[in-house]
N, C-alpha and C. Protein backbone atom coordinates (compact mmCIF):
# COMPACT_ATOMS: atom_id res chain seq x y z
N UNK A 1 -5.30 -8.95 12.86
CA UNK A 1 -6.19 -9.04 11.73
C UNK A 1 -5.62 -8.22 10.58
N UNK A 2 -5.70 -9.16 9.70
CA UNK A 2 -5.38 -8.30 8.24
C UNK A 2 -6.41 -7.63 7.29
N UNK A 3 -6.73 -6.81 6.95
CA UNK A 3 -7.77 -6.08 6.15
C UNK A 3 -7.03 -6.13 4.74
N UNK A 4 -6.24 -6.75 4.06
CA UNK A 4 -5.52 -7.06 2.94
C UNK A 4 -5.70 -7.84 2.14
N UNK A 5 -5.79 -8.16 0.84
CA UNK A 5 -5.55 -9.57 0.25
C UNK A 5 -4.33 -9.43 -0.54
N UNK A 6 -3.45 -10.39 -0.49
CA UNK A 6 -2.08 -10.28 -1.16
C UNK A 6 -2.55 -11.70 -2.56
N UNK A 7 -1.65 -11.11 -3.53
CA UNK A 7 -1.42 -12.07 -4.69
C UNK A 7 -0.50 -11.70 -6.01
N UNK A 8 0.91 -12.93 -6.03
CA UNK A 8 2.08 -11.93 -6.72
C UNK A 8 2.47 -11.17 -6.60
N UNK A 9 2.52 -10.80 -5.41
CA UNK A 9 3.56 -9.42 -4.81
C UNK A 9 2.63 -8.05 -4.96
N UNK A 10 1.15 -7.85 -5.11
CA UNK A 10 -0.03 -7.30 -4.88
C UNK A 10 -0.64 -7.02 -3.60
N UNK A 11 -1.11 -6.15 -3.66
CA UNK A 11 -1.70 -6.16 -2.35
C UNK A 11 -3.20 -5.33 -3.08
N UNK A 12 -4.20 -5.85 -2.48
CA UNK A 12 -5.59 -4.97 -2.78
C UNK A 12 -6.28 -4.97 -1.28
N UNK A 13 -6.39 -3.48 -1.23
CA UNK A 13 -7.49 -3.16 0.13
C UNK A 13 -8.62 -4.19 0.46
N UNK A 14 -9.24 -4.00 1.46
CA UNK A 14 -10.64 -4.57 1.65
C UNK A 14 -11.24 -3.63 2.46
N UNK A 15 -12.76 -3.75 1.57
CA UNK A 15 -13.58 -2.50 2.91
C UNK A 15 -14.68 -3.61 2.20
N UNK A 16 -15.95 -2.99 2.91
CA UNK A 16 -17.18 -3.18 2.91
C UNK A 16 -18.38 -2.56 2.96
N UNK A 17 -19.22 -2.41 1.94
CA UNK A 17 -20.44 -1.42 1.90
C UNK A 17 -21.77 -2.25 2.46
N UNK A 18 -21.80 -1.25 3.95
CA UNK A 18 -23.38 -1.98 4.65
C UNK A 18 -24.20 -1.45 3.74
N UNK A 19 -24.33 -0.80 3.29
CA UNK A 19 -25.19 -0.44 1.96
C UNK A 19 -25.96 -1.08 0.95
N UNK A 20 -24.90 -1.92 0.11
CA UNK A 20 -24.37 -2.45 -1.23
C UNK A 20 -24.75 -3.69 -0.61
N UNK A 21 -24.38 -4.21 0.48
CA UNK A 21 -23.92 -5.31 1.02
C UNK A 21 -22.72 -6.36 -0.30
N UNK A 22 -21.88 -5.41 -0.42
CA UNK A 22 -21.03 -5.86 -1.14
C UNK A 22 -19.33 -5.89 -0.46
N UNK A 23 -18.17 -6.88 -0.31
CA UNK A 23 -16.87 -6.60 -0.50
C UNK A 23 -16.41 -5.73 -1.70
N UNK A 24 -15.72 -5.00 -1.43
CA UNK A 24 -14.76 -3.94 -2.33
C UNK A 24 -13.77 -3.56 -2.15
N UNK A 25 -12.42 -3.69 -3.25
CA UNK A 25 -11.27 -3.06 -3.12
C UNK A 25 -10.68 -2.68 -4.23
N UNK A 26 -9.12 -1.83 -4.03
CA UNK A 26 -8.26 -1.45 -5.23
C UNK A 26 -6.64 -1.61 -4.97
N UNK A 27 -6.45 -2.25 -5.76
CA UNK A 27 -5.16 -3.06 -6.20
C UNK A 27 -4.29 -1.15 -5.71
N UNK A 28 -3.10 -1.98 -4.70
CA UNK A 28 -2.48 -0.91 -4.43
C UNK A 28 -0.84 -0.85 -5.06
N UNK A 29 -0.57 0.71 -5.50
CA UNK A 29 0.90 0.59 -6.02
C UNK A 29 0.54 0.29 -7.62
N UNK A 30 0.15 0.74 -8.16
CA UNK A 30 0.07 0.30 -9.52
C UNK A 30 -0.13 1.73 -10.18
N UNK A 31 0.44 1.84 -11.71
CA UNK A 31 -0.12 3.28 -12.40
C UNK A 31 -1.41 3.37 -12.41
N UNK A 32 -2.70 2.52 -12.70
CA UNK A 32 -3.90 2.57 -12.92
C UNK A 32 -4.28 2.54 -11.76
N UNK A 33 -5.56 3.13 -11.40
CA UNK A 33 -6.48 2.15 -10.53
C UNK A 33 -7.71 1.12 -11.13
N UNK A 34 -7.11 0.19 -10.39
CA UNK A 34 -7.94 -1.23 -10.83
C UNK A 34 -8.33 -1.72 -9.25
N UNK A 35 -10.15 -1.23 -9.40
CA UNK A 35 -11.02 -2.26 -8.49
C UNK A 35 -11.54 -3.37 -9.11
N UNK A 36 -11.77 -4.03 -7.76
CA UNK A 36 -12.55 -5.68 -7.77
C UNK A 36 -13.33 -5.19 -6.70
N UNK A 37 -14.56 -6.13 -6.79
CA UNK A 37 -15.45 -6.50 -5.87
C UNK A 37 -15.78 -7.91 -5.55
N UNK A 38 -17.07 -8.41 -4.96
CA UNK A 38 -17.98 -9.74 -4.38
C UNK A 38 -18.62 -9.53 -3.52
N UNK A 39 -19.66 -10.35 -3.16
CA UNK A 39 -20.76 -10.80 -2.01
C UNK A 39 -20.27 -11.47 -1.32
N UNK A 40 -19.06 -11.88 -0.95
CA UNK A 40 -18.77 -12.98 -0.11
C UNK A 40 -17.08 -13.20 -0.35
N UNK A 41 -16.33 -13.10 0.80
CA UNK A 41 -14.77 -13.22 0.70
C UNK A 41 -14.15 -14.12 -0.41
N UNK A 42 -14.74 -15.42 -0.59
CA UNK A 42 -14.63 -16.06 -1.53
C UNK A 42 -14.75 -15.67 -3.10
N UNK A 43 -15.69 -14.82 -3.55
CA UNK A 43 -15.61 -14.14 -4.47
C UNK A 43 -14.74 -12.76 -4.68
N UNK A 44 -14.88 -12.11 -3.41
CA UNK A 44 -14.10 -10.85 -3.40
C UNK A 44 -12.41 -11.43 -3.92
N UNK A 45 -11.53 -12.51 -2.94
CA UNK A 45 -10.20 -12.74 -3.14
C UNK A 45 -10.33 -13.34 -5.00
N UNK A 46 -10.90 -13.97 -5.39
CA UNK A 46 -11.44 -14.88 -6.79
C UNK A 46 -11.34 -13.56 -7.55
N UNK A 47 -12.08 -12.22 -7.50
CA UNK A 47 -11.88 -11.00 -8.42
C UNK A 47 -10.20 -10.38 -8.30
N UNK A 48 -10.38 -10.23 -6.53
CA UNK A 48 -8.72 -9.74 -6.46
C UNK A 48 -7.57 -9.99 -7.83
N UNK A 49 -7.84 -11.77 -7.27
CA UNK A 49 -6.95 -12.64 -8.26
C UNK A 49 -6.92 -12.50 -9.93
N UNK A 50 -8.02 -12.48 -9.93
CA UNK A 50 -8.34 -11.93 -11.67
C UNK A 50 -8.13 -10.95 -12.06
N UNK A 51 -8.28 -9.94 -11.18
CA UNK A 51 -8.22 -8.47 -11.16
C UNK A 51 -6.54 -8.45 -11.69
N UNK A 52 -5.73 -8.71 -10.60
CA UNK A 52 -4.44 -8.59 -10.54
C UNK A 52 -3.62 -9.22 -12.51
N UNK A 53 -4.36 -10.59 -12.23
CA UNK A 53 -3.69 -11.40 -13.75
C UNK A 53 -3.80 -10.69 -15.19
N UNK A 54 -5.13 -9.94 -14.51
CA UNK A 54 -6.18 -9.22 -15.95
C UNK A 54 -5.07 -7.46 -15.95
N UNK A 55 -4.59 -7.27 -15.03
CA UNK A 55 -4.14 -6.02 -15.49
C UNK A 55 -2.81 -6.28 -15.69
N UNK A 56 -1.87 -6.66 -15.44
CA UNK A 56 -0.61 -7.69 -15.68
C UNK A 56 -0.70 -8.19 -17.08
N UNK A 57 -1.57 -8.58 -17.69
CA UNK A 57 -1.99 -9.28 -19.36
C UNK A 57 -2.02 -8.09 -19.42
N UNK A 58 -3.01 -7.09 -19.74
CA UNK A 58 -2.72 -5.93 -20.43
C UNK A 58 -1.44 -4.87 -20.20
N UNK A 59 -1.18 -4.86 -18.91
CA UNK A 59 0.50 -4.03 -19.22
C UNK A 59 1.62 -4.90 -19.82
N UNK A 60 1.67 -6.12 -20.15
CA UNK A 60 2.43 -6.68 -20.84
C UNK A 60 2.42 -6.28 -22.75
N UNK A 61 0.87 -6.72 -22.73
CA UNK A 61 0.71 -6.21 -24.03
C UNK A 61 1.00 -5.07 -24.36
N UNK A 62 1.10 -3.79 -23.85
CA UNK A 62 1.01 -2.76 -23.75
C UNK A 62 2.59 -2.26 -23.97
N UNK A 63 3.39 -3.72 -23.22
CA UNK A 63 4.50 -2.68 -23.04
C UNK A 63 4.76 -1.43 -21.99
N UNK A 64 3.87 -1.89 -21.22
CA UNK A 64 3.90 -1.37 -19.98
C UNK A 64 3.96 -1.58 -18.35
N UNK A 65 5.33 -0.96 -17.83
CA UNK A 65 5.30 -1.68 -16.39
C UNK A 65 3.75 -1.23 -15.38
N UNK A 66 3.93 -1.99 -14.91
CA UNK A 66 2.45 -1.50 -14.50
C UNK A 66 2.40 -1.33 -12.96
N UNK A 67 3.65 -0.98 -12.37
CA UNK A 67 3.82 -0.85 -10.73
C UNK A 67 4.16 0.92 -10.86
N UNK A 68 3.64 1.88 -10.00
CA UNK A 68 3.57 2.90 -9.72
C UNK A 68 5.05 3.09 -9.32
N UNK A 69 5.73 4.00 -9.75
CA UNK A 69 7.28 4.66 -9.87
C UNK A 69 6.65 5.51 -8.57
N UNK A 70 8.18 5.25 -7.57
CA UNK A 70 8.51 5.96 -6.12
C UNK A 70 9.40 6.56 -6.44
N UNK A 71 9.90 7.25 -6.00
CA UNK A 71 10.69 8.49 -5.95
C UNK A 71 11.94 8.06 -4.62
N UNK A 72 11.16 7.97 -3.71
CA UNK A 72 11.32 8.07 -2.51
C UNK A 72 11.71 8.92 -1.47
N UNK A 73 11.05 10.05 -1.88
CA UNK A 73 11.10 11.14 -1.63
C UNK A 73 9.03 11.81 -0.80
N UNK A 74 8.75 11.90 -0.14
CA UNK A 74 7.14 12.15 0.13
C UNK A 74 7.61 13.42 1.60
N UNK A 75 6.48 14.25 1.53
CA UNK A 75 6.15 15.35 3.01
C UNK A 75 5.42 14.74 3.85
N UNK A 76 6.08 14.64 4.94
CA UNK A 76 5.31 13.97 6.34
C UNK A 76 4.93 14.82 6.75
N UNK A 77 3.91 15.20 7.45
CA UNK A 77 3.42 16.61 8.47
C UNK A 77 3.34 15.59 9.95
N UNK A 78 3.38 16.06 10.76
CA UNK A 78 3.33 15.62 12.26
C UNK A 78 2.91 16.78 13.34
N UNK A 79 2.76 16.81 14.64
CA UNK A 79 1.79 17.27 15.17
C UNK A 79 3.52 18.30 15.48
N UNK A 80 3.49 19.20 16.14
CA UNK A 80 4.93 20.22 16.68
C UNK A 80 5.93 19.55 17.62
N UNK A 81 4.93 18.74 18.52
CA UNK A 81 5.49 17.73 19.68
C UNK A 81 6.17 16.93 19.08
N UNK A 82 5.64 16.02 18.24
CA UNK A 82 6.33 14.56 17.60
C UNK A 82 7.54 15.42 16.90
N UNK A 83 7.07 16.25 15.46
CA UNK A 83 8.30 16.69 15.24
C UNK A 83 9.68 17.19 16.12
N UNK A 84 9.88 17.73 17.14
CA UNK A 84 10.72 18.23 17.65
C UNK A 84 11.28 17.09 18.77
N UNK A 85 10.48 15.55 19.32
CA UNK A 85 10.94 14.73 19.44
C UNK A 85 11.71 13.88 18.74
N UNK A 86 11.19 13.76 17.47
CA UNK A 86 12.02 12.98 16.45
C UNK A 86 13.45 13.52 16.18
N UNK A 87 13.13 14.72 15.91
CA UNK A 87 14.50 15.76 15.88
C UNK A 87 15.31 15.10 17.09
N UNK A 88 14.99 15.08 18.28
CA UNK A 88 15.76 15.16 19.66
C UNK A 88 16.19 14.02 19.29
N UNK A 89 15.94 13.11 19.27
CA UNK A 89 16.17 11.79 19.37
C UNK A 89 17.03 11.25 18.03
N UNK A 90 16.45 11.67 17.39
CA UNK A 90 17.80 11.63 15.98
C UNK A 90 18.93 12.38 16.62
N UNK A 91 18.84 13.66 17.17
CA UNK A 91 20.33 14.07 16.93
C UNK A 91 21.08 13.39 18.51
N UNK A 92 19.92 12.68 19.55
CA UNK A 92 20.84 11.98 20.03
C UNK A 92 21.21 10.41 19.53
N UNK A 93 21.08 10.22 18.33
CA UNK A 93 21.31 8.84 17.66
C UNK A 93 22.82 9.33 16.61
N UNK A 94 22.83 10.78 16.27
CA UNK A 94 23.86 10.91 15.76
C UNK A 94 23.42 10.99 14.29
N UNK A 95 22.14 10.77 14.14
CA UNK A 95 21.62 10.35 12.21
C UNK A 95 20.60 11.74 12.02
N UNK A 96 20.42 12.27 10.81
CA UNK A 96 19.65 12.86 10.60
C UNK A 96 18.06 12.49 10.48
N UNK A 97 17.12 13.91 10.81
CA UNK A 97 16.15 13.17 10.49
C UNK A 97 15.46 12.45 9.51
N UNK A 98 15.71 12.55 8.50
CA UNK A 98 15.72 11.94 7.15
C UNK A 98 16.07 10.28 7.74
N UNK A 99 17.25 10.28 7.93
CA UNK A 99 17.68 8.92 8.34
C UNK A 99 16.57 8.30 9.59
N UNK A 100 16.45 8.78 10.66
CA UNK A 100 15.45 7.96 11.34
C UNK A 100 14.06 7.58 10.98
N UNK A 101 13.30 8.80 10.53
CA UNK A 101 12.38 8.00 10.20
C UNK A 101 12.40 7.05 8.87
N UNK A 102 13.44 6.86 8.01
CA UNK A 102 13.56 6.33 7.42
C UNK A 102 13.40 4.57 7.53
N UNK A 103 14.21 4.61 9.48
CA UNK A 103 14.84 3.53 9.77
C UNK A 103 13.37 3.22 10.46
N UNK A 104 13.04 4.42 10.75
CA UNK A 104 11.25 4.05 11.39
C UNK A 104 10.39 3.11 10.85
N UNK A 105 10.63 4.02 9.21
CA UNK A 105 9.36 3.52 8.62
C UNK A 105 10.01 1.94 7.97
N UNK A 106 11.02 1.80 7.66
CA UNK A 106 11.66 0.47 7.33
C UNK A 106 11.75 -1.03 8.47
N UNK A 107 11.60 -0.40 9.63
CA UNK A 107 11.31 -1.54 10.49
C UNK A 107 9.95 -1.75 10.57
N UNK A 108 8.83 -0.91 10.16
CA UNK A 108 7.40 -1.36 10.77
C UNK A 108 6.95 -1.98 9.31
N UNK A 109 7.85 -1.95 8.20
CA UNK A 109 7.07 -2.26 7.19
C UNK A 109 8.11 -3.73 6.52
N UNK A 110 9.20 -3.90 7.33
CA UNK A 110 9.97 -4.90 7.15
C UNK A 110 10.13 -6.31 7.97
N UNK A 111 9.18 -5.89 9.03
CA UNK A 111 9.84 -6.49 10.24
C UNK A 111 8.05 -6.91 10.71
N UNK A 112 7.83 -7.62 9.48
CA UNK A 112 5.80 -8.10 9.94
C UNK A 112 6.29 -9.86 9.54
């Protein structure tokens, strides 16, 4: 199951308020945050979609890219165990740790 809606290389969350009784999400990877909502999946993906076109028209006008700048550089914290496994196991792979989880996080997010 996917909890996602994709559109143009977008991706916007999905959650749901038992509350509200409303769908709700926010366009991920972008400088702004830009939510959409709906009552019903059909409307929720219909805002997504608009959502996405409507902020895309204004960073154009703008003169502005409108995808959030990576570095690629971020601090992982991990529990003492995992860390000092990862370590083990990198230095029996011969790669640093930098490099494995690199290769970690590049297969679970490449390889769907």
């Amino acid at each position: 199951m996917k909890n996602v809606l994709e559109y143009k290389g977008y991706t916007g969350s999905v959650e749901f308020s038992a509350d509200d009784k409303i769908f709700f999400g926010k366009i991920i990877g972008l400088r702004d945050v830009v939510t959409f909502e709906g009552e019903t999946v059909k409307q929720l993906t219909k805002a997504f979609q608009e959502s996405v076109d409507d902020y895309l028209e204004s960073c154009k006008a703008l003169g502005k890219d409108p995808d959030k700048e990576f570095k690629g550089s971020f601090n992982v914290r991990l529990t003492p165990k995992t860390h000092r496994l990862a370590a083990m196991k990198s230095a029996a792979m011969k790669i640093s740790l930098n490099n494995f989880v690199e290769r970690v996080i590049a297969k679970e997010v490449l390889e769907q």
